[in-house]
C-alpha atoms as a PDB file:
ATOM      1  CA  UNK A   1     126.280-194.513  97.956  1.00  0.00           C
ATOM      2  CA  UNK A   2     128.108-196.826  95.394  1.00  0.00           C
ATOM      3  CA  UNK A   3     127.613-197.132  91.199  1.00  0.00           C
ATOM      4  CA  UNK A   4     126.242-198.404  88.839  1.00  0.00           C
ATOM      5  CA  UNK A   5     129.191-198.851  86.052  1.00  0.00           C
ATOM      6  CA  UNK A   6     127.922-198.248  82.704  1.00  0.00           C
ATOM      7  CA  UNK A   7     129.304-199.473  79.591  1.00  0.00           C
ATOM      8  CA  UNK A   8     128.312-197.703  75.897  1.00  0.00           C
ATOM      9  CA  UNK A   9     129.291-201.186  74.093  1.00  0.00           C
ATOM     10  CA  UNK A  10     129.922-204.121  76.318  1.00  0.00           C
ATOM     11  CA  UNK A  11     133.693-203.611  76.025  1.00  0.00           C
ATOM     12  CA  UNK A  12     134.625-199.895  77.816  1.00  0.00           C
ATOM     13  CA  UNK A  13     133.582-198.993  81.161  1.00  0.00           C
ATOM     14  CA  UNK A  14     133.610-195.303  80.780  1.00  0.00           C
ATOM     15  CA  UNK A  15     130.602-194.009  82.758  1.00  0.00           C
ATOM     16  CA  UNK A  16     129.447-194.762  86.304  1.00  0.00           C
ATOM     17  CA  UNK A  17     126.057-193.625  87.792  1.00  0.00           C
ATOM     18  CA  UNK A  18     125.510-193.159  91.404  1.00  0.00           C
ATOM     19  CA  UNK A  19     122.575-194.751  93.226  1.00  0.00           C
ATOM     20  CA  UNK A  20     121.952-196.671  96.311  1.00  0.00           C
ATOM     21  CA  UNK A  21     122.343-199.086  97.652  1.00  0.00           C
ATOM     22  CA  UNK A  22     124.533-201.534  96.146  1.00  0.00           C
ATOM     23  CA  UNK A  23     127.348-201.333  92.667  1.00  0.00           C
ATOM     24  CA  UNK A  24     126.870-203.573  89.610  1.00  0.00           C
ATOM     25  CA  UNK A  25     128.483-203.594  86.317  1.00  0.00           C
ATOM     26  CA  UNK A  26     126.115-202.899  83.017  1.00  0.00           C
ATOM     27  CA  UNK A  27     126.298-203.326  79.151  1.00  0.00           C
ATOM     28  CA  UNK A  28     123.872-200.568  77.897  1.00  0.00           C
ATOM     29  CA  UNK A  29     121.477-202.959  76.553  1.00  0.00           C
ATOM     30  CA  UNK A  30     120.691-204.647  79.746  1.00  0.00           C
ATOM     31  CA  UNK A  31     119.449-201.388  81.235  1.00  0.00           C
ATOM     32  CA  UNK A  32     115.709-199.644  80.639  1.00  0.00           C
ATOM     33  CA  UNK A  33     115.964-195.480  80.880  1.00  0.00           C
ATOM     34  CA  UNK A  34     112.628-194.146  82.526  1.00  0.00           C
ATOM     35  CA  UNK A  35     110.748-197.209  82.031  1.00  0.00           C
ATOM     36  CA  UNK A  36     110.192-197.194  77.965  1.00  0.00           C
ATOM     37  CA  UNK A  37     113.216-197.714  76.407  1.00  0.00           C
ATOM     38  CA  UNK A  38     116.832-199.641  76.315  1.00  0.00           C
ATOM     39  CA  UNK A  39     119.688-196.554  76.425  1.00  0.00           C
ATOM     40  CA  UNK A  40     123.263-196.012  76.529  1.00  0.00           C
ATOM     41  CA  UNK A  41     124.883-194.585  79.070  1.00  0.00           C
ATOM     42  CA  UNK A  42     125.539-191.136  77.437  1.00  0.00           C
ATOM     43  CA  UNK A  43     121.317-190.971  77.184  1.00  0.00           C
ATOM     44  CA  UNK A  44     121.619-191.215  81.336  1.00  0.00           C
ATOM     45  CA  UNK A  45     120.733-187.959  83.046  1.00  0.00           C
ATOM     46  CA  UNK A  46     120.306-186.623  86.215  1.00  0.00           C
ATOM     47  CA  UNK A  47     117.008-188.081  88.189  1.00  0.00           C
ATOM     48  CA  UNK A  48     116.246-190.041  85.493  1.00  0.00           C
ATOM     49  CA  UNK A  49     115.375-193.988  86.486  1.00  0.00           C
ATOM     50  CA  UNK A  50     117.009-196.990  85.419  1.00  0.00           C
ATOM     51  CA  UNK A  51     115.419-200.649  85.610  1.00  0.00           C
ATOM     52  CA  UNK A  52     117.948-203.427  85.074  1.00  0.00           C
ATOM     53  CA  UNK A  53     117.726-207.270  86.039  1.00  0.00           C
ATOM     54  CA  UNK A  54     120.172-208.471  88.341  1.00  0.00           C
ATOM     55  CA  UNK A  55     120.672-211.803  89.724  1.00  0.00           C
ATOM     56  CA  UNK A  56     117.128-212.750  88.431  1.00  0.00           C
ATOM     57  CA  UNK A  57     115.518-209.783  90.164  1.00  0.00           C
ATOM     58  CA  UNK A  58     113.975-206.730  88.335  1.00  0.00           C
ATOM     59  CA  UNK A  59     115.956-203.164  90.684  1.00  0.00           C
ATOM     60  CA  UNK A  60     115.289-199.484  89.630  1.00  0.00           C
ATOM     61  CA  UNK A  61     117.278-196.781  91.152  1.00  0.00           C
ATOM     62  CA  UNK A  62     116.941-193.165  90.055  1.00  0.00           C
ATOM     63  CA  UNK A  63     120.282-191.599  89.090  1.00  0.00           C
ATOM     64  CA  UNK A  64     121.817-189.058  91.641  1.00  0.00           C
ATOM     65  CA  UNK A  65     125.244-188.245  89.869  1.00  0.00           C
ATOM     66  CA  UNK A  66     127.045-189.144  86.993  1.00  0.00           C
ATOM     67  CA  UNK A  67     130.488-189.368  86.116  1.00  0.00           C
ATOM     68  CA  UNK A  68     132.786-189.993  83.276  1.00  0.00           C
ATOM     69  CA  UNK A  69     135.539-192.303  84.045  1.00  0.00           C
ATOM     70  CA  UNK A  70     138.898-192.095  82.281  1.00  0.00           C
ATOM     71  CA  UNK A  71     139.456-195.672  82.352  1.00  0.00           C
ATOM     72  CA  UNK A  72     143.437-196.302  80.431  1.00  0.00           C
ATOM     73  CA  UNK A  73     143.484-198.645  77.816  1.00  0.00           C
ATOM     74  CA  UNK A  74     144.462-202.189  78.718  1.00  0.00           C
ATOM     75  CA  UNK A  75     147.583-202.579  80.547  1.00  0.00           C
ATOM     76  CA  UNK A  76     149.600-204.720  83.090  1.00  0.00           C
ATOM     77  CA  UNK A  77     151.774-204.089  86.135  1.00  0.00           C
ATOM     78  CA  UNK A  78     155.656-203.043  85.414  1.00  0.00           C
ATOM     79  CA  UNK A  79     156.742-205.245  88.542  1.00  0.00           C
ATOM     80  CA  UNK A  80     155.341-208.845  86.792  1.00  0.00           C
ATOM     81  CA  UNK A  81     157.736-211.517  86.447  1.00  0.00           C
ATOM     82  CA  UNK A  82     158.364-212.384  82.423  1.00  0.00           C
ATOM     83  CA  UNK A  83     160.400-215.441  81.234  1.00  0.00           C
ATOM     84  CA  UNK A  84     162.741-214.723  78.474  1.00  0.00           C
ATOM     85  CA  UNK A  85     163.833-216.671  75.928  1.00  0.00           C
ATOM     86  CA  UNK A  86     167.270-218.238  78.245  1.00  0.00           C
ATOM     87  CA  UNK A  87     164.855-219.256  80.722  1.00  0.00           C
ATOM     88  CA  UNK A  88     164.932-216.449  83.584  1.00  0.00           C
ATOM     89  CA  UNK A  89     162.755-213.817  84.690  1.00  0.00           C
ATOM     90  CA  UNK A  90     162.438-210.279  84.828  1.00  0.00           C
ATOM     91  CA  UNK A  91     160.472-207.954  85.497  1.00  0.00           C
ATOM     92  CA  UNK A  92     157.812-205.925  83.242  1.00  0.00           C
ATOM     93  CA  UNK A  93     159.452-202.842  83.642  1.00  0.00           C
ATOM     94  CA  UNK A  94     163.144-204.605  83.154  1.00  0.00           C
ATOM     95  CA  UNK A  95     162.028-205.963  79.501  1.00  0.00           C
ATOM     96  CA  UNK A  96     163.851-203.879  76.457  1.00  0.00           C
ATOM     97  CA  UNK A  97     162.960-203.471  72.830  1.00  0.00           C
ATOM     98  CA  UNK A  98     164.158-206.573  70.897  1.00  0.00           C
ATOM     99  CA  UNK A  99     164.564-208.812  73.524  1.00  0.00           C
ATOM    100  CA  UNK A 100     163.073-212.413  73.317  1.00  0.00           C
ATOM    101  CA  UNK A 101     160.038-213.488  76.039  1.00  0.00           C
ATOM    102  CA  UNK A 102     157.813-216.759  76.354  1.00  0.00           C
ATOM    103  CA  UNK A 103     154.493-215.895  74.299  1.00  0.00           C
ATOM    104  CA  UNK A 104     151.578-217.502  72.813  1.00  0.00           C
ATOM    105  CA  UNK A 105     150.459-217.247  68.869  1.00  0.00           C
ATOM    106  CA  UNK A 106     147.215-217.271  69.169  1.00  0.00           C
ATOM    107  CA  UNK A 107     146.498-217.728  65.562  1.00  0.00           C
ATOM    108  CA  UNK A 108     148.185-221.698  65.791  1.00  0.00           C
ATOM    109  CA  UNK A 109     147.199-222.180  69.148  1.00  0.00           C
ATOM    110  CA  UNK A 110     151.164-222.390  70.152  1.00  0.00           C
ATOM    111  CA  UNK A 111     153.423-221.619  72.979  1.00  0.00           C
ATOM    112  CA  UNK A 112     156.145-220.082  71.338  1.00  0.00           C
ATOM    113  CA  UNK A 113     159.691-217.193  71.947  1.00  0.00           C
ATOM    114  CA  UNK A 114     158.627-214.088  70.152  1.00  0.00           C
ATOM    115  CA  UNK A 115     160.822-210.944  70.532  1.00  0.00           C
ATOM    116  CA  UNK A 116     158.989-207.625  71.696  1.00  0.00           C
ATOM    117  CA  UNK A 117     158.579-204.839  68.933  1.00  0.00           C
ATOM    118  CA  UNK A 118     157.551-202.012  71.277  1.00  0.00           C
ATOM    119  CA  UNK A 119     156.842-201.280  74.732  1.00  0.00           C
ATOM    120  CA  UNK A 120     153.985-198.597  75.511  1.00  0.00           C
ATOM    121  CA  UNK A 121     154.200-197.315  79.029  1.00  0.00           C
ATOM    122  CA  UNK A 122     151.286-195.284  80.329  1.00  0.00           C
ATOM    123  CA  UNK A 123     151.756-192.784  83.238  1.00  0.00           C
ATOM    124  CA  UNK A 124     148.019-191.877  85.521  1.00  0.00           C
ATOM    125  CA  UNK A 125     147.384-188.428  84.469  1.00  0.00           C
ATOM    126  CA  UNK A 126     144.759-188.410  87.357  1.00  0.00           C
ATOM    127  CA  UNK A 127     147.222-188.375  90.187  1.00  0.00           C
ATOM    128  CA  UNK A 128     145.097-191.694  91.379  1.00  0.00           C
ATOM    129  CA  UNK A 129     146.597-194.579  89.852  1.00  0.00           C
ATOM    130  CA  UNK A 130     144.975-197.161  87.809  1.00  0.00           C
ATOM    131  CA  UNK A 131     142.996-199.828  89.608  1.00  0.00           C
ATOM    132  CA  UNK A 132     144.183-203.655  88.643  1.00  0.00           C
ATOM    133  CA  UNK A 133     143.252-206.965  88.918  1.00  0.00           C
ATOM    134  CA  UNK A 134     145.140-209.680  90.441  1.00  0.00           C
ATOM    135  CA  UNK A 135     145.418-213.364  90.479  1.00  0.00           C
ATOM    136  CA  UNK A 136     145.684-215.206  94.063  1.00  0.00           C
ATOM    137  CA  UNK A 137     149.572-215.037  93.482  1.00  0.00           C
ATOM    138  CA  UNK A 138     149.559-211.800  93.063  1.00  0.00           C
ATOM    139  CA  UNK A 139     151.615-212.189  90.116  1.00  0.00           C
ATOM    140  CA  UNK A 140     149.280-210.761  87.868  1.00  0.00           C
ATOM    141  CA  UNK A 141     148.220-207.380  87.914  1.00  0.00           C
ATOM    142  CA  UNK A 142     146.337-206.017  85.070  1.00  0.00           C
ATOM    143  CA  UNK A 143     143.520-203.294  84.144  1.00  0.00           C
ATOM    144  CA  UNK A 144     139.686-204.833  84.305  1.00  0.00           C
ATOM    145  CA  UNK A 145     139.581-204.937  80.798  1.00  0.00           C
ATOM    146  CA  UNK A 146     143.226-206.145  79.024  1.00  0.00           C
ATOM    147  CA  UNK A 147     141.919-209.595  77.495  1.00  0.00           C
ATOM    148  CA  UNK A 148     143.629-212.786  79.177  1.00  0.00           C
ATOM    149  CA  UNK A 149     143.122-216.047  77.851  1.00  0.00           C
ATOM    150  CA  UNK A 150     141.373-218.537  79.932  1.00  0.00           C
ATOM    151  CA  UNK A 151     142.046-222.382  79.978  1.00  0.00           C
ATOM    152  CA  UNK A 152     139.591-223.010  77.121  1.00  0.00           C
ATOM    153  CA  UNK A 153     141.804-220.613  74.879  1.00  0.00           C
ATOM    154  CA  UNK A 154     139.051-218.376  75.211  1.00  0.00           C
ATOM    155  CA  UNK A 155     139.803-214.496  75.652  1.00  0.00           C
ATOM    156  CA  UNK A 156     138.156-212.826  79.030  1.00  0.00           C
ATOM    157  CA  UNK A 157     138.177-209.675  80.741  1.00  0.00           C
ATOM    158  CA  UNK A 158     140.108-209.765  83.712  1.00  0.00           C
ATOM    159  CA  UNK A 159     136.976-208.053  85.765  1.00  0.00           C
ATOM    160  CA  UNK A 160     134.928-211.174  84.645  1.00  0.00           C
ATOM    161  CA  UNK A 161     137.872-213.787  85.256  1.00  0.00           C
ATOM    162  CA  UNK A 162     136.810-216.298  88.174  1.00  0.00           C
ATOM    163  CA  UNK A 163     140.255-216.325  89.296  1.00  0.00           C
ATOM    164  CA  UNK A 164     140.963-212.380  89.473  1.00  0.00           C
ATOM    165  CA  UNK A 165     139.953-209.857  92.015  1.00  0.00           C
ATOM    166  CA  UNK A 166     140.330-206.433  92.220  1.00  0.00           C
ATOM    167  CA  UNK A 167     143.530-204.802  93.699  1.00  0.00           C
ATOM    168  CA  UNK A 168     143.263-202.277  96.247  1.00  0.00           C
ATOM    169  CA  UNK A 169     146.788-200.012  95.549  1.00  0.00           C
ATOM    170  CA  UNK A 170     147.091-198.435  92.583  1.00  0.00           C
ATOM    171  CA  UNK A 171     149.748-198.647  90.501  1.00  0.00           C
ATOM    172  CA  UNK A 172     150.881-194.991  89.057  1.00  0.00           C
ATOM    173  CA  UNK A 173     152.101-196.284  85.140  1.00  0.00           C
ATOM    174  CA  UNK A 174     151.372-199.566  83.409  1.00  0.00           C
ATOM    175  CA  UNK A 175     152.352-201.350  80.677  1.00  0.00           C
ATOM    176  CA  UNK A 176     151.566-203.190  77.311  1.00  0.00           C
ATOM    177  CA  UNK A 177     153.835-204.946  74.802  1.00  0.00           C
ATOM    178  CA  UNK A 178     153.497-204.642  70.656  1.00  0.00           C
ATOM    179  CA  UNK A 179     154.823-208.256  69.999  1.00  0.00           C
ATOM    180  CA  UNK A 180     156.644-209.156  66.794  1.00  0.00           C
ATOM    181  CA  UNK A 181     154.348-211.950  65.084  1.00  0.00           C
ATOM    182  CA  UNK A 182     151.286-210.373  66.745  1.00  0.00           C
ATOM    183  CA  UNK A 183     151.716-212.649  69.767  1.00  0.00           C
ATOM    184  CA  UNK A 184     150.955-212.551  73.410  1.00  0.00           C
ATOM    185  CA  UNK A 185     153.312-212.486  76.453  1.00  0.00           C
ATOM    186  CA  UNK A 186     152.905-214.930  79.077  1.00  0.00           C
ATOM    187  CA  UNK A 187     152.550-213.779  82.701  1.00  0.00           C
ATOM    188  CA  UNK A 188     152.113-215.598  85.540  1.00  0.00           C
ATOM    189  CA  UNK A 189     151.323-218.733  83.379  1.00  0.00           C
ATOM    190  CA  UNK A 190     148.341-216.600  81.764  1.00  0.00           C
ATOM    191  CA  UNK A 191     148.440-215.413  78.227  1.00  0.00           C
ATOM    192  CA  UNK A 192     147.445-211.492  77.684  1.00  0.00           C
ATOM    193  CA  UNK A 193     146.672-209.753  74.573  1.00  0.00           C
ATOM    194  CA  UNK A 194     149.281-207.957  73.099  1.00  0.00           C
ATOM    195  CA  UNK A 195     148.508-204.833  71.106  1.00  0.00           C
ATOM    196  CA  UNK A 196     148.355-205.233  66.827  1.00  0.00           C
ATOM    197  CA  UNK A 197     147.021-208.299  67.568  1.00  0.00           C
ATOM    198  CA  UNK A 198     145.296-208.807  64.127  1.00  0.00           C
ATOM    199  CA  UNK A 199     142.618-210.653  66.493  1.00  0.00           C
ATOM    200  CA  UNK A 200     139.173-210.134  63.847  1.00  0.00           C
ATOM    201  CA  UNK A 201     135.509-211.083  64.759  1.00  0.00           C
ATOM    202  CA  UNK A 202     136.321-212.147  68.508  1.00  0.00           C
ATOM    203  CA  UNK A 203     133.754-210.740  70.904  1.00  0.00           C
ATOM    204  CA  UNK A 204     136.473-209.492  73.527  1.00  0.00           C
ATOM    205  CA  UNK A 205     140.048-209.516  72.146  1.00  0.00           C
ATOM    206  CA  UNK A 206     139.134-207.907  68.428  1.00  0.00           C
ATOM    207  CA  UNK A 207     139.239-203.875  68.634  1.00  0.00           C
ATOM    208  CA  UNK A 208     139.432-201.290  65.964  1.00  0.00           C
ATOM    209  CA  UNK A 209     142.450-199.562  66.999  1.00  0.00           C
ATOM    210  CA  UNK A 210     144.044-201.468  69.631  1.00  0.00           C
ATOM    211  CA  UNK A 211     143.783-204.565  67.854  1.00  0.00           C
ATOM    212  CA  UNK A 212     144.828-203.342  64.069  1.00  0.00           C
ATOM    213  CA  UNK A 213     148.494-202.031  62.841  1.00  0.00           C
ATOM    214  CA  UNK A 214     146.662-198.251  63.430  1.00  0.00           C
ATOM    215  CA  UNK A 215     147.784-197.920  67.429  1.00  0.00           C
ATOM    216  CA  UNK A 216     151.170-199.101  66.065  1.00  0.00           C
ATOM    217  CA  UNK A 217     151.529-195.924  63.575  1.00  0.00           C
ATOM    218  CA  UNK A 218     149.610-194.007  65.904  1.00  0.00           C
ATOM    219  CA  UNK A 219     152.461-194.529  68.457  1.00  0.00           C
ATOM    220  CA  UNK A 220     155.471-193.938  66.465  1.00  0.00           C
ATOM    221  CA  UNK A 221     155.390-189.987  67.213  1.00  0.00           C
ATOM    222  CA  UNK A 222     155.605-191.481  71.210  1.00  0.00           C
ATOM    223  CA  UNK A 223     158.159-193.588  70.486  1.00  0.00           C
ATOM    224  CA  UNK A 224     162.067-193.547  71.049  1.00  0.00           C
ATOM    225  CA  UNK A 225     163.808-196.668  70.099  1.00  0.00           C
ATOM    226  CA  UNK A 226     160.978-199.057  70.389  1.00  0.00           C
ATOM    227  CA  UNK A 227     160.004-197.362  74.349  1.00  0.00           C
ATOM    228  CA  UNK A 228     156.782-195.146  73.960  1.00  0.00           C
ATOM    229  CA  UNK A 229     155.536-192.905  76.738  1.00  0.00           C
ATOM    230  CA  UNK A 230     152.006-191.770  77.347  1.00  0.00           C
ATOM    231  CA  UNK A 231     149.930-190.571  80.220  1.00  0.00           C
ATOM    232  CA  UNK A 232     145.895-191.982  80.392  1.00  0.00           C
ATOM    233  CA  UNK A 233     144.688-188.343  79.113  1.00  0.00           C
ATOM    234  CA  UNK A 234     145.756-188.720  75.606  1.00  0.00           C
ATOM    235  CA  UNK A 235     143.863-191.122  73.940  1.00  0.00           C
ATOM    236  CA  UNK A 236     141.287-190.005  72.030  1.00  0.00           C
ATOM    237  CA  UNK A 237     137.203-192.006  72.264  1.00  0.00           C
ATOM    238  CA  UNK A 238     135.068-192.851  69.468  1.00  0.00           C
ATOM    239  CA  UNK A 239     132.157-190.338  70.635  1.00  0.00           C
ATOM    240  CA  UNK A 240     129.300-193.114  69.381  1.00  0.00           C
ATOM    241  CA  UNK A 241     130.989-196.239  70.971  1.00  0.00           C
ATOM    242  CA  UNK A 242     133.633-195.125  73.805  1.00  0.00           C
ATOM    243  CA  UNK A 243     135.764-196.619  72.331  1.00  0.00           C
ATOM    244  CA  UNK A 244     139.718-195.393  72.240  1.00  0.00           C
ATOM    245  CA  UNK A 245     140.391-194.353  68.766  1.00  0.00           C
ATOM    246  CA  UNK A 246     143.670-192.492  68.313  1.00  0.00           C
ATOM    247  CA  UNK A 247     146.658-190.812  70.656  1.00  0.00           C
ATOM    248  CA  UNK A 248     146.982-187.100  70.400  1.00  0.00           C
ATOM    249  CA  UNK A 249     149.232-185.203  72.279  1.00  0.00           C
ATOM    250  CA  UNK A 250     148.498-183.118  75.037  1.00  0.00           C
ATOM    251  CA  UNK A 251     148.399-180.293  73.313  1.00  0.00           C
ATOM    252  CA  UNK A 252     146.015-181.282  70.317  1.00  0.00           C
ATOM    253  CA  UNK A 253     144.135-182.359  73.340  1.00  0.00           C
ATOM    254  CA  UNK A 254     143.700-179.274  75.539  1.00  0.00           C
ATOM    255  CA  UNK A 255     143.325-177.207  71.716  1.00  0.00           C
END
């Protein structure tokens, strides 16, 4: 058995729903619930059927199990090579608070050296690891859906990137950067979004919290001199959309 991968609003790829014989990846409006009407994945239950086209041919499958996915937030690799502002590399995980990295402003179009405001470093609170993608390098690792920018300055999700493939390991924390200027570091000669982007009325890279000064405030409480420490569990999900809305701790969470 494999899945069908789900996706409440195009952008988060929380729910997957078993069937045979073959796995495909779904926005909700693609799909057709028991034959009458377009649904999103949280209408999806047991035995019910779902039609979908897929590579020009109509497939139904009737759903044997569901599952909610915790799928982290977008993130990239600690052991990525970075080039700093004098020219040499280091790795993800090697990068402090303040210190100046090659970049991209996205809002000029312009390579540029911006200096990184905050690091957020999320642990697996599944005991599985996250699963990345990777370019043919292997220089890039990232999570399926951390925006790169393509060679038509156009932003992407990694899982739909013609030059990234999933990565079998998992990797047990990852990494994203808050970059002063709301820039993007460079890695691996590809530009990824950095978080507060500003980014408005862009298909992939804009987001309501990830891409707006709230995950900035909402990370201060994690935060000890510009290093901020969370594990997958505690962000919180828009319950109509999926999509991550705040960080709670632990605590709040299990309360």
């Amino acid at each position: 058995m494999s899945y069908v991968h789900f996706s409440p609003n195009g952008i988060d790829p929380r729910f997957k729903v078993r069937v045979l014989p073959c796995s495909y990846t779904l926005n909700s409006c693609d799909v057709v619930l028991n034959g009458n009407k377009k649904c999103c994945a949280k209408d999806v239950k047991l035995n019910d059927t779902i039609t979908f086209t897929y590579d020009g041919k109509e497939v139904s499958f009737q759903v044997l199990y569901i599952e909610i996915s915790n799928y982290p937030p977008g993130c990239f690799s600690g052991d990525l090579k970075i080039k700093t502002s004098s020219n040499d590399f280091k790795l993800v995980k090697e990068i402090v608070p303040g210190e100046e990295i090659h970049s991209f402003d996205s809002s000029k179009n312009e390579y540029t050296i911006s200096k990184v405001d905050k690091i957020v470093v999320t642990n697996c609170s599944t005991g599985n690891g996250f699963e990345l993608y990777v370019s043919p390098s292997r220089e890039l690792k990232i999570t399926g859906y951390h925006p790169v920018m393509n060679d038509k300055y156009q932003w992407i999700y990694p899982v739909k990137h013609p030059s990234l493939f999933p990565y079998t390991e998992k990797c047990e924390k990852v990494y994203s950067f808050v970059m002063n200027g709301k820039t993007h570091p460079i890695i691996d000669g590809k530009v990824v979004i950095g978080l507060a982007h500003g980014i408005e009325n862009d298909p992939v890279a804009s987001h309501p919290f990830f891409g707006t000064d709230k995950v900035t405030k909402a990370l201060e409480p994690f935060c000890n001199k510009g290093v901020c420490i969370l594990s997958s569990d505690m962000f919180t999900r828009d319950p109509n959309t999926g999509l991550v809305n705040g960080i709670l701790p632990k605590s709040d969470l299990v309360n």
